[in-house]
N, C-alpha and C. Protein backbone atom coordinates (compact mmCIF):
# COMPACT_ATOMS: atom_id res chain seq x y z
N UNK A 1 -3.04 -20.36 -5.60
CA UNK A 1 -3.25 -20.64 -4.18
C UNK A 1 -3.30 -22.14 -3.92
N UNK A 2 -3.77 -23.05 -4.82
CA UNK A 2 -3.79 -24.01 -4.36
C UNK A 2 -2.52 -24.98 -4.61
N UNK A 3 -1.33 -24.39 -5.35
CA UNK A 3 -0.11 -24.74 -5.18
C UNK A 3 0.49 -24.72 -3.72
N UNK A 4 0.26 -23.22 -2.93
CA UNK A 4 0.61 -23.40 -1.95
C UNK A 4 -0.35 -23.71 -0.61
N UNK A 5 -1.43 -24.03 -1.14
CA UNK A 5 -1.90 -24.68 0.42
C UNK A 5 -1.45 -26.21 0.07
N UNK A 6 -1.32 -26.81 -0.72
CA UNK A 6 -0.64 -28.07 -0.89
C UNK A 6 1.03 -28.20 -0.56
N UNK A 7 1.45 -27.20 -0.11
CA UNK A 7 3.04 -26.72 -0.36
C UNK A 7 3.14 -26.86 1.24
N UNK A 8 1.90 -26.86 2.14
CA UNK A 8 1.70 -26.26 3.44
C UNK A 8 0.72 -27.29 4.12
N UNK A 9 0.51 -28.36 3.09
CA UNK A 9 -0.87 -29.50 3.74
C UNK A 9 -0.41 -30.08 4.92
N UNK A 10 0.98 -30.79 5.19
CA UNK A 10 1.33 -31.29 6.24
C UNK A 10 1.89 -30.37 7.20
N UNK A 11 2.07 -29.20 6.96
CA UNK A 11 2.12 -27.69 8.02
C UNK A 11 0.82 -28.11 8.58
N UNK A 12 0.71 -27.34 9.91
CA UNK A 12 -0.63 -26.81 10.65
C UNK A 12 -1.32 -26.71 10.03
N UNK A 13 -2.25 -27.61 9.49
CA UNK A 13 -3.59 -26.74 8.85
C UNK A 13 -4.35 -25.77 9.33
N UNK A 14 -4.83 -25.72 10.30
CA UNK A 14 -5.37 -24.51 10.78
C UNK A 14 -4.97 -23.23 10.61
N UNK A 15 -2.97 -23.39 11.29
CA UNK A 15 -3.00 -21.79 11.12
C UNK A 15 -2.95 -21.59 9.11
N UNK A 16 -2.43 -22.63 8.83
CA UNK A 16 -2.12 -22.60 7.06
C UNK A 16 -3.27 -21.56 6.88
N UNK A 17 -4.27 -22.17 6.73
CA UNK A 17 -5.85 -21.70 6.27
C UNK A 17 -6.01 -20.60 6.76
N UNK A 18 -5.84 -19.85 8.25
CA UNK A 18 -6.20 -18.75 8.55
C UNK A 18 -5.22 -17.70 7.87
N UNK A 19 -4.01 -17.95 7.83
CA UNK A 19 -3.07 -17.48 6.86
C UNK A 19 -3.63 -17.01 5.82
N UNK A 20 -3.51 -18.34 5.17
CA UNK A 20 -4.31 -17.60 3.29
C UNK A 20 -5.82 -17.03 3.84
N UNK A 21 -6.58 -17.36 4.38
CA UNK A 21 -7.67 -16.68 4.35
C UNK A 21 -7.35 -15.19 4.65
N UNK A 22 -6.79 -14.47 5.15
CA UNK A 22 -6.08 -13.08 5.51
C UNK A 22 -5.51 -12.84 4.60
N UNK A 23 -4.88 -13.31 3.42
CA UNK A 23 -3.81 -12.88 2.36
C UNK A 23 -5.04 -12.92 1.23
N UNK A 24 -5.76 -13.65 1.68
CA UNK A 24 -7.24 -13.80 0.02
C UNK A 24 -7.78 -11.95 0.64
N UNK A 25 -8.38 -12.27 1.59
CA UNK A 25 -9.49 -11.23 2.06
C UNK A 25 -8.53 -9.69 1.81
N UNK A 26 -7.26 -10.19 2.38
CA UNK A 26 -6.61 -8.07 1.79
C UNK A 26 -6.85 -8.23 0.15
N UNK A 27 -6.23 -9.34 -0.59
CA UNK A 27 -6.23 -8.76 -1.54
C UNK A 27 -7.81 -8.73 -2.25
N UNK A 28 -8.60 -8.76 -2.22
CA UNK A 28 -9.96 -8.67 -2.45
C UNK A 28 -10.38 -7.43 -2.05
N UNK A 29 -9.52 -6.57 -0.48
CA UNK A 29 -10.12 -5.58 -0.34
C UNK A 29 -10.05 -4.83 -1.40
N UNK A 30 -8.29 -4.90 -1.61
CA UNK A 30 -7.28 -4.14 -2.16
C UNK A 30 -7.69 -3.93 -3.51
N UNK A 31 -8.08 -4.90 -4.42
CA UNK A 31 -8.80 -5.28 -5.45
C UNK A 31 -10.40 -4.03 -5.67
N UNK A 32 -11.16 -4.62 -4.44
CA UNK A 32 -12.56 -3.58 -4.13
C UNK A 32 -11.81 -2.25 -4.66
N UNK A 33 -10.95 -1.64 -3.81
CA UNK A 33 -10.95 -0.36 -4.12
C UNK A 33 -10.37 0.16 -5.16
N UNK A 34 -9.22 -0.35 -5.91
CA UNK A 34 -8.96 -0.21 -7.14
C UNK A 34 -10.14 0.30 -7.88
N UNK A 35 -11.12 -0.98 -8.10
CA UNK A 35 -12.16 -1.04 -8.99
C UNK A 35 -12.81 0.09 -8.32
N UNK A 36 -13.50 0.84 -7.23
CA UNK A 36 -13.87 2.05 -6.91
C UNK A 36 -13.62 3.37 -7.69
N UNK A 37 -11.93 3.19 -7.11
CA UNK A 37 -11.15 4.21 -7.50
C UNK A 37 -11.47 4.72 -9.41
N UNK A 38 -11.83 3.59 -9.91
CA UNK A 38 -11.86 3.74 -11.42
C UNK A 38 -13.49 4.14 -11.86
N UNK A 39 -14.16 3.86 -11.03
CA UNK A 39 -15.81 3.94 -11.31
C UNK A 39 -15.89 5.89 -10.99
């Protein structure tokens, strides 16, 4: 990730960041339930 928020520093920062923050948080959900699914 931090390849591409540097890939994206002189892009919009704002929307950059809200971007990855939405692409971190699914895959974390996505991640949560895996690990559920196995418990």
């Amino acid at each position: 990730l931090a390849g591409v928020q540097r890939k994206y520093a002189n892009d919009d920062d704002k929307s950059c960041a809200a971007t990855l923050g939405k692409q971190i948080r699914k895959v974390k959900a996505s991640l949560r339930k895996r690990c559920n699914a196995r418990l």
